[in-house]
N, C-alpha and C. Protein backbone atom coordinates (compact mmCIF):
# COMPACT_ATOMS: atom_id res chain seq x y z
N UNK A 1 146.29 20.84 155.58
CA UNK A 1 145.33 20.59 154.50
C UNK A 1 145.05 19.09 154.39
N UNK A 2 143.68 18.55 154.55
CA UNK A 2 143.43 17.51 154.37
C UNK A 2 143.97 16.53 152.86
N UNK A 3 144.46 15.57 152.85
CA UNK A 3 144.09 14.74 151.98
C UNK A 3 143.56 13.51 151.49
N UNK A 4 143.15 13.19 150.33
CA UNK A 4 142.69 12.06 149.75
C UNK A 4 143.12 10.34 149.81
N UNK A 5 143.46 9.54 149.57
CA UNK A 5 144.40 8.33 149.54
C UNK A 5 143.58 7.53 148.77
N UNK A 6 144.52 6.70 148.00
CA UNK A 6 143.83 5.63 147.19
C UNK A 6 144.11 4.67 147.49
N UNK A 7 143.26 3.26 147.68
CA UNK A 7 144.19 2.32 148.61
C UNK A 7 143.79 1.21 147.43
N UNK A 8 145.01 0.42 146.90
CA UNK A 8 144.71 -0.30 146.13
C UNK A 8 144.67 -1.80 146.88
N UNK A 9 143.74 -2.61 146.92
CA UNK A 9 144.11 -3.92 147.56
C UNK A 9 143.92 -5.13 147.30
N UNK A 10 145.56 -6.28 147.58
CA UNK A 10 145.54 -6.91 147.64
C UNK A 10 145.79 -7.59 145.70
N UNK A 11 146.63 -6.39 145.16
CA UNK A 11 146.72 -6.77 143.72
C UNK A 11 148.22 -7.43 143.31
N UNK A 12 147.77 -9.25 143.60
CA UNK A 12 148.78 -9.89 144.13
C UNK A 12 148.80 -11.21 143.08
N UNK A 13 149.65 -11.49 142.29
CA UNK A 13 149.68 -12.81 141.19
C UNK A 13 148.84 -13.93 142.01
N UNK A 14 148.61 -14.47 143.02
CA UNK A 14 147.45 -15.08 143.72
C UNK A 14 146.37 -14.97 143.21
N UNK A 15 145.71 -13.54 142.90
CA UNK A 15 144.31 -13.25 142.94
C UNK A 15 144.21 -12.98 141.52
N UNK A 16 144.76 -13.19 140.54
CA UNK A 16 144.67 -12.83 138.88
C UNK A 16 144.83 -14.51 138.73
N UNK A 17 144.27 -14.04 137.32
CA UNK A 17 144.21 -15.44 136.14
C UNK A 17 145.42 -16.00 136.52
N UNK A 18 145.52 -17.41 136.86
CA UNK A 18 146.43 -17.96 136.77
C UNK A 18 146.99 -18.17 138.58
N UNK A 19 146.69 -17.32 139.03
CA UNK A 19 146.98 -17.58 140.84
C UNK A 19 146.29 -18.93 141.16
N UNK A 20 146.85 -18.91 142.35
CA UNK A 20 146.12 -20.14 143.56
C UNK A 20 144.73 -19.59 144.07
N UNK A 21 144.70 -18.45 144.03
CA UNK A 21 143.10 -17.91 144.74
C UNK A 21 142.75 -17.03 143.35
N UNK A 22 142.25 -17.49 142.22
CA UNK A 22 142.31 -16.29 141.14
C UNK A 22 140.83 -15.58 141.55
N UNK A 23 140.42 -14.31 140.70
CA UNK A 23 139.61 -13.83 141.42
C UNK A 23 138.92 -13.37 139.87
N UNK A 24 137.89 -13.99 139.48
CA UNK A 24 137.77 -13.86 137.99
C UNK A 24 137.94 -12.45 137.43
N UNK A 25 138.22 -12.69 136.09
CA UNK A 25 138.59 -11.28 135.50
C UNK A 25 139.81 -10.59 136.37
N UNK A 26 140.42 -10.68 137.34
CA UNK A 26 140.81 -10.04 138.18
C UNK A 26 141.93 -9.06 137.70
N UNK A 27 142.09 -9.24 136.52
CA UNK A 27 144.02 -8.64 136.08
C UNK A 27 143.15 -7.29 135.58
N UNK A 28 141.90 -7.61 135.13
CA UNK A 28 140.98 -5.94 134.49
C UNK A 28 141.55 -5.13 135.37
N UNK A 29 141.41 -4.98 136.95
CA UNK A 29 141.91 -3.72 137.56
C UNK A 29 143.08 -3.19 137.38
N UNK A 30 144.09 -4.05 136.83
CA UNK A 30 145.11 -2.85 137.03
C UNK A 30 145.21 -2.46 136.38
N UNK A 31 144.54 -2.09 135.27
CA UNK A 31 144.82 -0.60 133.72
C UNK A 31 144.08 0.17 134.69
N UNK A 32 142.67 0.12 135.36
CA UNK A 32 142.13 1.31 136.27
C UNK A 32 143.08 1.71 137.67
N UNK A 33 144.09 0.51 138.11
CA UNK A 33 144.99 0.98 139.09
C UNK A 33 146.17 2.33 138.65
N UNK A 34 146.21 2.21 137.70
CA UNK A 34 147.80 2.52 137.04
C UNK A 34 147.41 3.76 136.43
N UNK A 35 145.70 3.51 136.09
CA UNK A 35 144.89 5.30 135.32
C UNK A 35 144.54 6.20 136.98
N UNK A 36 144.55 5.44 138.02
CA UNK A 36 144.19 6.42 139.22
C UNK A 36 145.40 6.83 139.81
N UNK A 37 146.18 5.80 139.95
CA UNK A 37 147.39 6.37 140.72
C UNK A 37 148.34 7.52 140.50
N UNK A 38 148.05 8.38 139.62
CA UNK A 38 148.51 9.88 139.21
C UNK A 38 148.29 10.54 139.96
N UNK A 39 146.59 10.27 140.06
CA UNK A 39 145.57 11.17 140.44
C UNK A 39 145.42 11.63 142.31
N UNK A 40 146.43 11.19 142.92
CA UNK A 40 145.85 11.06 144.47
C UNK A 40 147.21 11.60 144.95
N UNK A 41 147.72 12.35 146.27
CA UNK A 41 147.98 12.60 147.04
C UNK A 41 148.98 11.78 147.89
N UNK A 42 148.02 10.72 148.23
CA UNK A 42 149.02 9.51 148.49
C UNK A 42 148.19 8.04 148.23
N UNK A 43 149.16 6.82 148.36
CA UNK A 43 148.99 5.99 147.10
C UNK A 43 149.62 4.87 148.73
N UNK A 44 148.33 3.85 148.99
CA UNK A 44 148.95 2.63 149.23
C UNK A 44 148.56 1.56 148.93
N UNK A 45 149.34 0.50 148.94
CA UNK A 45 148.77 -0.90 148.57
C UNK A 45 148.67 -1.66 149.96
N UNK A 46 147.77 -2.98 149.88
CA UNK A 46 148.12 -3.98 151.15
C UNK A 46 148.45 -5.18 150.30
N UNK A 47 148.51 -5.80 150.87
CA UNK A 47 149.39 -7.30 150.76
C UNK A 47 148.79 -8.10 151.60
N UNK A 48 148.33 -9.24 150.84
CA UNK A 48 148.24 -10.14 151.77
C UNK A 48 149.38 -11.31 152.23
N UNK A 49 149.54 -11.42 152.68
CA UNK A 49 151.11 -11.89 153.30
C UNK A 49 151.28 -12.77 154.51
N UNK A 50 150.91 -14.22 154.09
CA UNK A 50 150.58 -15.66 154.95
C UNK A 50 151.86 -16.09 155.63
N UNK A 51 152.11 -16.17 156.17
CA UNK A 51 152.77 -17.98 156.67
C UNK A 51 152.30 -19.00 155.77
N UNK A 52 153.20 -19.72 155.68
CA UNK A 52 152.66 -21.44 154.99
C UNK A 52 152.05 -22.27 155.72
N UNK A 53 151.89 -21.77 156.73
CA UNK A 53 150.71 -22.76 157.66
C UNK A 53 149.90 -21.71 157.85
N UNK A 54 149.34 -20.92 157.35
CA UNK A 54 148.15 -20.45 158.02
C UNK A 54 146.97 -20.99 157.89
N UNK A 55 146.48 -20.95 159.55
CA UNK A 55 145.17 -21.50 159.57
C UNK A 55 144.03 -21.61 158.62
N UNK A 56 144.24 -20.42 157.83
CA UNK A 56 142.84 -20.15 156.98
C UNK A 56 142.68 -21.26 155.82
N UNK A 57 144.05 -21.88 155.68
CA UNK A 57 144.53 -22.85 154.27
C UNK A 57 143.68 -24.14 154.46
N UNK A 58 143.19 -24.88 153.81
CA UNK A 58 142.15 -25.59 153.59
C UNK A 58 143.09 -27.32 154.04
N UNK A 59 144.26 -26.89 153.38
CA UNK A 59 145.71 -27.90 153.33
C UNK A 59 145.66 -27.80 155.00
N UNK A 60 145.58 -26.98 156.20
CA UNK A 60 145.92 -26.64 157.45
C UNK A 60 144.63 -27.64 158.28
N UNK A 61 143.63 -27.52 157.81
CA UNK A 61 142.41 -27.96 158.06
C UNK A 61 142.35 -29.74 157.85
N UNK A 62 142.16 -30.57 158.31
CA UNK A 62 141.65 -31.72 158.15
C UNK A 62 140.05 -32.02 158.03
N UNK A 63 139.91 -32.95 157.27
CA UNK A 63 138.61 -32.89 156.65
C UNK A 63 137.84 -31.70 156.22
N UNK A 64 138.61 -30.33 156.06
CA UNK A 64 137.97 -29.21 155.69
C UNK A 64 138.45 -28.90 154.01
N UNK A 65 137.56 -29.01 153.39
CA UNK A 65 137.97 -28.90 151.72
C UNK A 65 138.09 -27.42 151.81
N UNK A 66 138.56 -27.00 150.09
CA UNK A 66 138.79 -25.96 149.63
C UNK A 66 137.30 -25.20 149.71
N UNK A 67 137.08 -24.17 150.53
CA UNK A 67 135.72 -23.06 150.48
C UNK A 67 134.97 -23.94 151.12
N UNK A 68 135.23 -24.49 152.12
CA UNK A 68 134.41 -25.12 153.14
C UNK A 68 134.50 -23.87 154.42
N UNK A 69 133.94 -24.17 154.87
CA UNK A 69 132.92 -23.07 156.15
C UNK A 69 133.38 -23.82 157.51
N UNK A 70 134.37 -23.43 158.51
CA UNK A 70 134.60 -24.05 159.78
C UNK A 70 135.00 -22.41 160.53
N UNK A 71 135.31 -23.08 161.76
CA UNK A 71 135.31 -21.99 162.59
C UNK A 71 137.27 -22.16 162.84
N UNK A 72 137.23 -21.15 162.93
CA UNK A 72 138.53 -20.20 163.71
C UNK A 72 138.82 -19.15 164.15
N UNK A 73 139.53 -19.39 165.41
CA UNK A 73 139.47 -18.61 166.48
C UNK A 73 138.37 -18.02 167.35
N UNK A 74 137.07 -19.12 167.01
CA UNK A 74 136.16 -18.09 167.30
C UNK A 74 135.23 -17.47 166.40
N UNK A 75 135.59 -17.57 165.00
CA UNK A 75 135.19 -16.82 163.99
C UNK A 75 134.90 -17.77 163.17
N UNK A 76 134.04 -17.53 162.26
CA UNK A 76 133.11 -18.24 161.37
C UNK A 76 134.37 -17.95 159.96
N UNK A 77 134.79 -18.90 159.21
CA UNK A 77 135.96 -19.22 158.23
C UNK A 77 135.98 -19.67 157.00
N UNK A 78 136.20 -19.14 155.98
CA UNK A 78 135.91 -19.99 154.30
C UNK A 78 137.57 -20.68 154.60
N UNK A 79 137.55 -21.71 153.77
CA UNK A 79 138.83 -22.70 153.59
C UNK A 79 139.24 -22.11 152.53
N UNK A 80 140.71 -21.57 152.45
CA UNK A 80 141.09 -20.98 151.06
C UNK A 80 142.18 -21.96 150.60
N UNK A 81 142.61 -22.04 149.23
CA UNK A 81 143.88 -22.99 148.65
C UNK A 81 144.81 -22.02 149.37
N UNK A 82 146.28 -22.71 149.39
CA UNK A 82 147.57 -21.54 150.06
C UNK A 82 147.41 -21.04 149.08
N UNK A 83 148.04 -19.21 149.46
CA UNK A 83 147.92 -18.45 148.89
C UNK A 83 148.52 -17.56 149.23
N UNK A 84 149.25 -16.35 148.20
CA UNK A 84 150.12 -15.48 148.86
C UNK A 84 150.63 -15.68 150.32
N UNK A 85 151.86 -16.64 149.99
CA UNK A 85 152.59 -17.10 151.19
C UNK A 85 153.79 -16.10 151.12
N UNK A 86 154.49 -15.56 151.89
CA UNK A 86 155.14 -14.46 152.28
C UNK A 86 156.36 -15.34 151.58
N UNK A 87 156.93 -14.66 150.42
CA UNK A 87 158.18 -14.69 149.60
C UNK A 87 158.12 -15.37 148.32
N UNK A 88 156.59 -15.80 148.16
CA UNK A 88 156.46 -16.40 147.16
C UNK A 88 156.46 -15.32 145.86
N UNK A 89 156.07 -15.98 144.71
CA UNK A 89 156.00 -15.09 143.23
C UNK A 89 154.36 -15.03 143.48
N UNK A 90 153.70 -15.47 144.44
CA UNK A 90 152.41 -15.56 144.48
C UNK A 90 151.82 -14.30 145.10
N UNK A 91 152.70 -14.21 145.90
CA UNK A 91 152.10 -12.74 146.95
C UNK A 91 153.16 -11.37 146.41
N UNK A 92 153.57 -11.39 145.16
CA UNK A 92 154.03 -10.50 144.53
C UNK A 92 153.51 -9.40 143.94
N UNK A 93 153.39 -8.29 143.60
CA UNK A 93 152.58 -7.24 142.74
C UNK A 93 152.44 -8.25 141.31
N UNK A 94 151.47 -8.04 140.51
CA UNK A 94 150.64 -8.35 139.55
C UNK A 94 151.76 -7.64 139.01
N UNK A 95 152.39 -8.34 137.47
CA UNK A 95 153.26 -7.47 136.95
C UNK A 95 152.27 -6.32 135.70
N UNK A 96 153.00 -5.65 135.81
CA UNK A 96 152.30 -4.14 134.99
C UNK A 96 151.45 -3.30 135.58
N UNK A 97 151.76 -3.39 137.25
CA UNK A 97 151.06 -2.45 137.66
C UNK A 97 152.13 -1.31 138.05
N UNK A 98 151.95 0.24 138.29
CA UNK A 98 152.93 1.26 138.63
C UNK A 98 153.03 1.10 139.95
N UNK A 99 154.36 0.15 140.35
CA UNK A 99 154.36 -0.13 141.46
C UNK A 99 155.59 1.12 141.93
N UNK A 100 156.05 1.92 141.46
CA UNK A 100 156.34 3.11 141.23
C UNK A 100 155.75 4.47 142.01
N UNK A 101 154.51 4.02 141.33
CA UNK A 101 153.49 5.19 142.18
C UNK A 101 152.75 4.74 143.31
N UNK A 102 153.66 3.98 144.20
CA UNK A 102 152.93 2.87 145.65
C UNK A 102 153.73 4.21 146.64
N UNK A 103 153.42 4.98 147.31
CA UNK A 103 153.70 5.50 148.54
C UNK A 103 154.32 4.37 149.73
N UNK A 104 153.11 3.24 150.11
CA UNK A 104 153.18 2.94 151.48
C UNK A 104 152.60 1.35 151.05
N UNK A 105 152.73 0.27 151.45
CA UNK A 105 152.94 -1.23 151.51
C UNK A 105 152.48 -1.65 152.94
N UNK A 106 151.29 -2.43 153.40
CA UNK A 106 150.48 -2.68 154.33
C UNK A 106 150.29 -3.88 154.32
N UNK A 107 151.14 -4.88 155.03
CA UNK A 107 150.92 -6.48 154.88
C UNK A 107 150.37 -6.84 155.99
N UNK A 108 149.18 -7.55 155.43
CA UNK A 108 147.97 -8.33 156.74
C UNK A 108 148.15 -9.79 156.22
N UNK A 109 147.16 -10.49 157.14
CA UNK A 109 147.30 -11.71 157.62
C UNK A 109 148.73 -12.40 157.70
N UNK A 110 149.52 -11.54 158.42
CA UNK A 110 150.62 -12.56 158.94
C UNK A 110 150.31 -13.03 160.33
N UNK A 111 149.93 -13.26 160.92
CA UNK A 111 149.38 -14.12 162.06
C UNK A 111 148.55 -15.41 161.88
N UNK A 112 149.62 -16.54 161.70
CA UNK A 112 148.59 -17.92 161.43
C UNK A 112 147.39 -17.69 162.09
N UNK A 113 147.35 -17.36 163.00
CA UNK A 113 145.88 -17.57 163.74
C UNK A 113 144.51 -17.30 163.66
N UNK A 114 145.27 -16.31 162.49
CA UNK A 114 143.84 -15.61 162.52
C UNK A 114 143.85 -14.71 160.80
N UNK A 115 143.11 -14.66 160.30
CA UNK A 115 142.45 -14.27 158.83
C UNK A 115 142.51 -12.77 158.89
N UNK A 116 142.81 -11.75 157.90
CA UNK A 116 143.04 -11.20 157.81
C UNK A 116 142.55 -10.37 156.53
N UNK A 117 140.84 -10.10 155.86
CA UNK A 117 140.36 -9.77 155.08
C UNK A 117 141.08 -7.88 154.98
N UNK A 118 140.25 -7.06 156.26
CA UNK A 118 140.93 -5.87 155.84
C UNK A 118 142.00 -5.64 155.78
N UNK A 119 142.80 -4.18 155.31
CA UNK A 119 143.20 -3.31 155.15
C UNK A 119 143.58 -2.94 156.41
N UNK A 120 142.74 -2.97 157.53
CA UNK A 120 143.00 -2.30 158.39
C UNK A 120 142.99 -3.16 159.72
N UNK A 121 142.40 -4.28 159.81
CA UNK A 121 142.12 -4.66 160.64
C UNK A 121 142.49 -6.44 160.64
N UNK A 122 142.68 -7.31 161.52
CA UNK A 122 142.54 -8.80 161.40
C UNK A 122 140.59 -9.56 161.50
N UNK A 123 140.07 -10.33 160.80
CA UNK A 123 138.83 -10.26 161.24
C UNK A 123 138.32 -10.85 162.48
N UNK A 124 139.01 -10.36 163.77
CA UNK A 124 138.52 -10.21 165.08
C UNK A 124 138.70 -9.06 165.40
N UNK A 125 139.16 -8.08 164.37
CA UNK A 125 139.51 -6.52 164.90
C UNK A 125 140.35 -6.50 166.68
N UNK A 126 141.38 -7.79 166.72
CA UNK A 126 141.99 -7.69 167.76
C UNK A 126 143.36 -7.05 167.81
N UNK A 127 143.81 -6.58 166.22
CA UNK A 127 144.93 -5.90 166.23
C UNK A 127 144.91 -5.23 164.72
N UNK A 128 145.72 -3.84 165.48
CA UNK A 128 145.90 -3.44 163.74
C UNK A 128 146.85 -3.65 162.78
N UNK A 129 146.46 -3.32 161.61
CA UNK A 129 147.81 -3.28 160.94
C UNK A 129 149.05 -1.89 160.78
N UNK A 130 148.13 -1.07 161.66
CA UNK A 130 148.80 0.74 161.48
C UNK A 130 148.24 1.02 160.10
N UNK A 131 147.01 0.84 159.32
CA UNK A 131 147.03 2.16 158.04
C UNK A 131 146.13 3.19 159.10
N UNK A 132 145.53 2.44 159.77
CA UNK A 132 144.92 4.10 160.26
C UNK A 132 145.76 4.98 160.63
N UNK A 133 146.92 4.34 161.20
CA UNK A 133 147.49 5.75 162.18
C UNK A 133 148.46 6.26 161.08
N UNK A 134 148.65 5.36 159.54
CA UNK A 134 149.56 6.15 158.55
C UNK A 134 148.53 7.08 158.01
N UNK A 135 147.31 6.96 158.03
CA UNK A 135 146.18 7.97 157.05
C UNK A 135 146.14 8.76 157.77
N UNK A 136 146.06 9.05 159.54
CA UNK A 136 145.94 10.08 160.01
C UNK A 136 147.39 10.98 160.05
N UNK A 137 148.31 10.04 160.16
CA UNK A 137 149.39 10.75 159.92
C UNK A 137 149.62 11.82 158.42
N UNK A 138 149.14 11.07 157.93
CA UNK A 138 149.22 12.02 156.27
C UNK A 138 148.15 13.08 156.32
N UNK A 139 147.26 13.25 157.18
CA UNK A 139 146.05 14.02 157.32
C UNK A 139 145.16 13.56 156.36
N UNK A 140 144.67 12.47 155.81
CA UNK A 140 143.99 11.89 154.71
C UNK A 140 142.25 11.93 154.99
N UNK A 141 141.80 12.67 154.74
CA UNK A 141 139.99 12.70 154.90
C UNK A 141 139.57 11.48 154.09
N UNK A 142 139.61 11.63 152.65
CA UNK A 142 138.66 10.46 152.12
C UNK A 142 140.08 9.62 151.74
N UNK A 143 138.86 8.51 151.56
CA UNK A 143 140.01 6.92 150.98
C UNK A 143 138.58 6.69 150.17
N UNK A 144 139.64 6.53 148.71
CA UNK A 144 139.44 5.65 147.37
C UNK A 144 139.95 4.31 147.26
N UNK A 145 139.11 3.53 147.11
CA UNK A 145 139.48 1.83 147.40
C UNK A 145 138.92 1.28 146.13
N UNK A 146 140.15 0.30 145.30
CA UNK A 146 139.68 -0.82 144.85
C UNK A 146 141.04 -1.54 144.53
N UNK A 147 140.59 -2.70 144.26
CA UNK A 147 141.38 -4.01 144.44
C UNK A 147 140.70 -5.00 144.07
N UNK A 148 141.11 -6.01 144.90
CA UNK A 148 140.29 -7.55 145.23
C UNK A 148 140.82 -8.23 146.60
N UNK A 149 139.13 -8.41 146.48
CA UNK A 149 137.93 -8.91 145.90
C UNK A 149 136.65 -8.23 147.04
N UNK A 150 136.11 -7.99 145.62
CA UNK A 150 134.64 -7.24 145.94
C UNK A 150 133.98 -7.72 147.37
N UNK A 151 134.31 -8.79 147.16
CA UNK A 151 132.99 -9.43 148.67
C UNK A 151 133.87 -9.84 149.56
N UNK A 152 135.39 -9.78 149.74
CA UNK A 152 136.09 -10.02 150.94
C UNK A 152 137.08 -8.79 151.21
N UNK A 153 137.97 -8.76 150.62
CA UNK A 153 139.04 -7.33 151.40
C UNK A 153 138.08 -6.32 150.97
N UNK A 154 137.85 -6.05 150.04
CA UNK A 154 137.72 -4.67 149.67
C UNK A 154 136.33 -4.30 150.42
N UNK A 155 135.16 -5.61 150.47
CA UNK A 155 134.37 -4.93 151.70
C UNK A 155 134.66 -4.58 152.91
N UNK A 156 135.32 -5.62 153.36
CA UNK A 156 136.03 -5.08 154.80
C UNK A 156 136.85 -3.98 154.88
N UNK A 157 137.77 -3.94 154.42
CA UNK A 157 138.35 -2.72 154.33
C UNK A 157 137.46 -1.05 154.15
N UNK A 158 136.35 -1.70 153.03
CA UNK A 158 135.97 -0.15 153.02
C UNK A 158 134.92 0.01 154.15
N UNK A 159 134.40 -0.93 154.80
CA UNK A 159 133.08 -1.15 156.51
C UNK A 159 134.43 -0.39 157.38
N UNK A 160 135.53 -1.18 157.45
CA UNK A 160 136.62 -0.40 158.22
C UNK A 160 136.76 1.22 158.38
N UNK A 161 136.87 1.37 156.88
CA UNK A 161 137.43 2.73 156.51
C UNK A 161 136.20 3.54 157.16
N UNK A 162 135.33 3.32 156.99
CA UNK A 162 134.05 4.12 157.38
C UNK A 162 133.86 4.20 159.18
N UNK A 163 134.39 2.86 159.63
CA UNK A 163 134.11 2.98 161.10
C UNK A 163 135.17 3.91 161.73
N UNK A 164 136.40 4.18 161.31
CA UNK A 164 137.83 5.00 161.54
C UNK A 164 137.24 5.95 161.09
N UNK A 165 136.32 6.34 160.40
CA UNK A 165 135.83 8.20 160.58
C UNK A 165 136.36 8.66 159.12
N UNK A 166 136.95 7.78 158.01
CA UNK A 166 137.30 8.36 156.82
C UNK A 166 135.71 8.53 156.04
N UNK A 167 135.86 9.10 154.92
CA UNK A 167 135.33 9.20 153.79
C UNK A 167 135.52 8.41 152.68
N UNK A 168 134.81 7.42 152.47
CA UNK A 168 135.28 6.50 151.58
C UNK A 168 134.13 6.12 150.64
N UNK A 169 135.01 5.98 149.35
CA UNK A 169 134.53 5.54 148.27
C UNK A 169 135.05 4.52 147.48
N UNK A 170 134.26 3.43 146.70
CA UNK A 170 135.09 2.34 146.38
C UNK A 170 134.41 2.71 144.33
N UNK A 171 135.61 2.28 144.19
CA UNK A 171 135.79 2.39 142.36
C UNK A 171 134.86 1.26 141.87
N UNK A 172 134.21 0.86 141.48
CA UNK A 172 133.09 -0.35 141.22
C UNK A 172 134.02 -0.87 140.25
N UNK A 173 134.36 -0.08 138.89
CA UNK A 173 135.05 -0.62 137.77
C UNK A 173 136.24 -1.02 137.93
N UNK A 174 136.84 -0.73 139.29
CA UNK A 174 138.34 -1.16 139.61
C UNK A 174 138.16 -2.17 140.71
N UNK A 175 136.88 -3.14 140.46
CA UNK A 175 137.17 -4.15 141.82
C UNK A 175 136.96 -5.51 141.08
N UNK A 176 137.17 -6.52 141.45
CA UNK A 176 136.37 -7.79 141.04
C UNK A 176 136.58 -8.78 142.13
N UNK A 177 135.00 -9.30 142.29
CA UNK A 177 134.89 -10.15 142.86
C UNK A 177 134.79 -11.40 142.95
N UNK A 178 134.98 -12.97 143.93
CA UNK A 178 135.09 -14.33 144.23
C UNK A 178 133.55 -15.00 143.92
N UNK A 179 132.75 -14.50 144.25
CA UNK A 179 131.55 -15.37 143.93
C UNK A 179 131.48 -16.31 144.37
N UNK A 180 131.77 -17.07 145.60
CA UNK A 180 131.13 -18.32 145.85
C UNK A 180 129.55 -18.39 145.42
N UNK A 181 129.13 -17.42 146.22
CA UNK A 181 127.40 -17.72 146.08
C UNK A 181 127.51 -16.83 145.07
N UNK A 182 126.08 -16.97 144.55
CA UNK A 182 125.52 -16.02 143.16
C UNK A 182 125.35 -14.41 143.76
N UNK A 183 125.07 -14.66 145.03
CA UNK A 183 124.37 -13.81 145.70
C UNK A 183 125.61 -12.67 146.49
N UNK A 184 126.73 -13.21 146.81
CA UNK A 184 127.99 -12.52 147.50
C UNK A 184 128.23 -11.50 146.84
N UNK A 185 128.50 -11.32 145.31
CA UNK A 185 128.89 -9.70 145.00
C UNK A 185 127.95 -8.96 145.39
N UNK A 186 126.40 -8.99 144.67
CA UNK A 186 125.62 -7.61 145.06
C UNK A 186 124.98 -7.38 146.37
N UNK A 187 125.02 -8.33 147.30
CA UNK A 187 125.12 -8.21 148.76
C UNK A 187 126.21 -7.59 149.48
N UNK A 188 127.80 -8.08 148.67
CA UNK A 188 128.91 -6.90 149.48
C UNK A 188 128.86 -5.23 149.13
N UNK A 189 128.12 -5.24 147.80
CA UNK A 189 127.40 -3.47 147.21
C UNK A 189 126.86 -3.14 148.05
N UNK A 190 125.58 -3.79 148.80
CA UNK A 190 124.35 -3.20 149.21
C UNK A 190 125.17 -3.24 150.53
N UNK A 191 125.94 -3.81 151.14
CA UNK A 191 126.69 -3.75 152.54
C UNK A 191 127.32 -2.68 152.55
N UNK A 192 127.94 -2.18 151.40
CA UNK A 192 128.78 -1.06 151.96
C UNK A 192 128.06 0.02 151.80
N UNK A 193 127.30 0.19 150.38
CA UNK A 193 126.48 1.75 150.26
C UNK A 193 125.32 1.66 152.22
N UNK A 194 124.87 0.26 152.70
CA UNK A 194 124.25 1.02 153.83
C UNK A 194 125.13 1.34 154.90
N UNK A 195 126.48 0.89 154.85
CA UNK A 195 127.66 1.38 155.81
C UNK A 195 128.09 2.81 156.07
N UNK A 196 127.62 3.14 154.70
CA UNK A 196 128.03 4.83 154.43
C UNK A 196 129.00 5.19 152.67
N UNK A 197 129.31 3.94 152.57
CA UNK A 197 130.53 3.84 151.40
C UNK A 197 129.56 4.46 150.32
N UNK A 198 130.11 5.45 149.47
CA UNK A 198 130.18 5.73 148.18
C UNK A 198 130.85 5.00 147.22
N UNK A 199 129.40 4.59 145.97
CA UNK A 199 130.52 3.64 144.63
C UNK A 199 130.18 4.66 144.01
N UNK A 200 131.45 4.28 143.15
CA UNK A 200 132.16 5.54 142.64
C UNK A 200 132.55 4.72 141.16
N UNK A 201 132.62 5.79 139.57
CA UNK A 201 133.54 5.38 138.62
C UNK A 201 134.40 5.75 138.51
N UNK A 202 135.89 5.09 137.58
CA UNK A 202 136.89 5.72 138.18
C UNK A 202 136.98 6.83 137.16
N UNK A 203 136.30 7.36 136.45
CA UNK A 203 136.34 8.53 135.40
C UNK A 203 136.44 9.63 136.14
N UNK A 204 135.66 9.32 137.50
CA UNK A 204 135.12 10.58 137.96
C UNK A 204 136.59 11.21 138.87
N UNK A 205 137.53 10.68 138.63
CA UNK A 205 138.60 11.20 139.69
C UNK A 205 139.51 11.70 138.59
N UNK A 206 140.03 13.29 138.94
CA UNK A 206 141.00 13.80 138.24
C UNK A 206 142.13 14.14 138.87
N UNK A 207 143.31 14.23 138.10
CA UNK A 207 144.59 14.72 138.84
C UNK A 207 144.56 15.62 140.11
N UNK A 208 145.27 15.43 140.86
CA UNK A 208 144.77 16.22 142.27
C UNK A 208 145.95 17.41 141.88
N UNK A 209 145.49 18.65 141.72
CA UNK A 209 147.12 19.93 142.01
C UNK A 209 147.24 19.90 143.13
């Protein structure tokens, strides 16, 4: 029998009020994390989970400021402050979320080399992280996604989810997004609904029997 999965991402003291990468409003999601996670089958989170030198860090970069635009690896790069560095209180669960009702724990960007927006993938899609082969393992048809941030993991992740052959829908009221440009949130919307992604409220999901 097929099932569902809810993938919460990247809900990490970093990305809330008060982090090194905060992600405005960002702590709103987890009363909608903690109201869905009843509701699903199976339940994972990712993590973002650095080295202290990773490339992507703005500190790593010379003459590259914070949200400056350079290339790495090949790949076109925003400069981020450090951030969720692997053991910090930074790359920790957001406290008050039901970390209880977490099934499965998915840590990306540990490879200085290279950036690591999805869920599923590094952004050269040159290696995975294994959630696909844990969703197929669980027999999981659709994936329910939200987290942060609207215009970086959680788009990638859900363009991902869609190219791996799931069914995916992202919670609108359970995401928030970075905003550099004015223009980045409702451009990562219109990216995923033409990808295939369904937005979704989270009202609309009930306890699964």
């Amino acid at each position: 029998m097929s099932k569902r999965a809810l993938l919460l991402i990247d809900l990490q003291v970093d990305f809330v009020e008060g982090g090194a990468l905060a992600v405005p409003n960002g702590s709103e999601v987890i009363e909608v994390a903690n109201r869905l996670i009843p509701c699903f089958d199976l339940v994972v989170a990712t993590l973002d989970f650095h080295p202290a030198d990773h490339k992507s860090f703005a500190s790593q970069n010379r003459g590259v400021g914070v949200y400056g635009e350079f290339e790495l690896e090949g790949l076109p790069q925003t400069a981020w402050p450090d951030h969720c560095i692997a053991g910090s209180t930074g790359a920790e669960f957001v406290s008050g979320l039901d970390v209880e009702g977490i099934d499965y724990r998915i840590y990306k960007g540990t490879d200085r080399r290279i950036d690591s927006y999805s869920g599923f993938y590094d952004n050269g899609h040159r290696k995975g992280t294994g959630l696909t082969e844990l969703l197929r393992a669980q027999a999981v048809r659709e994936v329910v996604i939200l987290g942060l941030a609207t215009d970086y993991c959680v788009l990638y992740t859900a363009l991902d989810s869609v190219a791996e052959g799931f069914l995916t829908v992202v919670v609108t009221d359970g995401c928030r997004g970075v905003g550099l440009r004015p223009t980045d949130i409702p451009e990562a919307w219109a990216r995923m609904e033409r990808a295939g992604v369904r937005l979704a409220k989270s009202d609309e999901f009930s306890r699964v029997s």
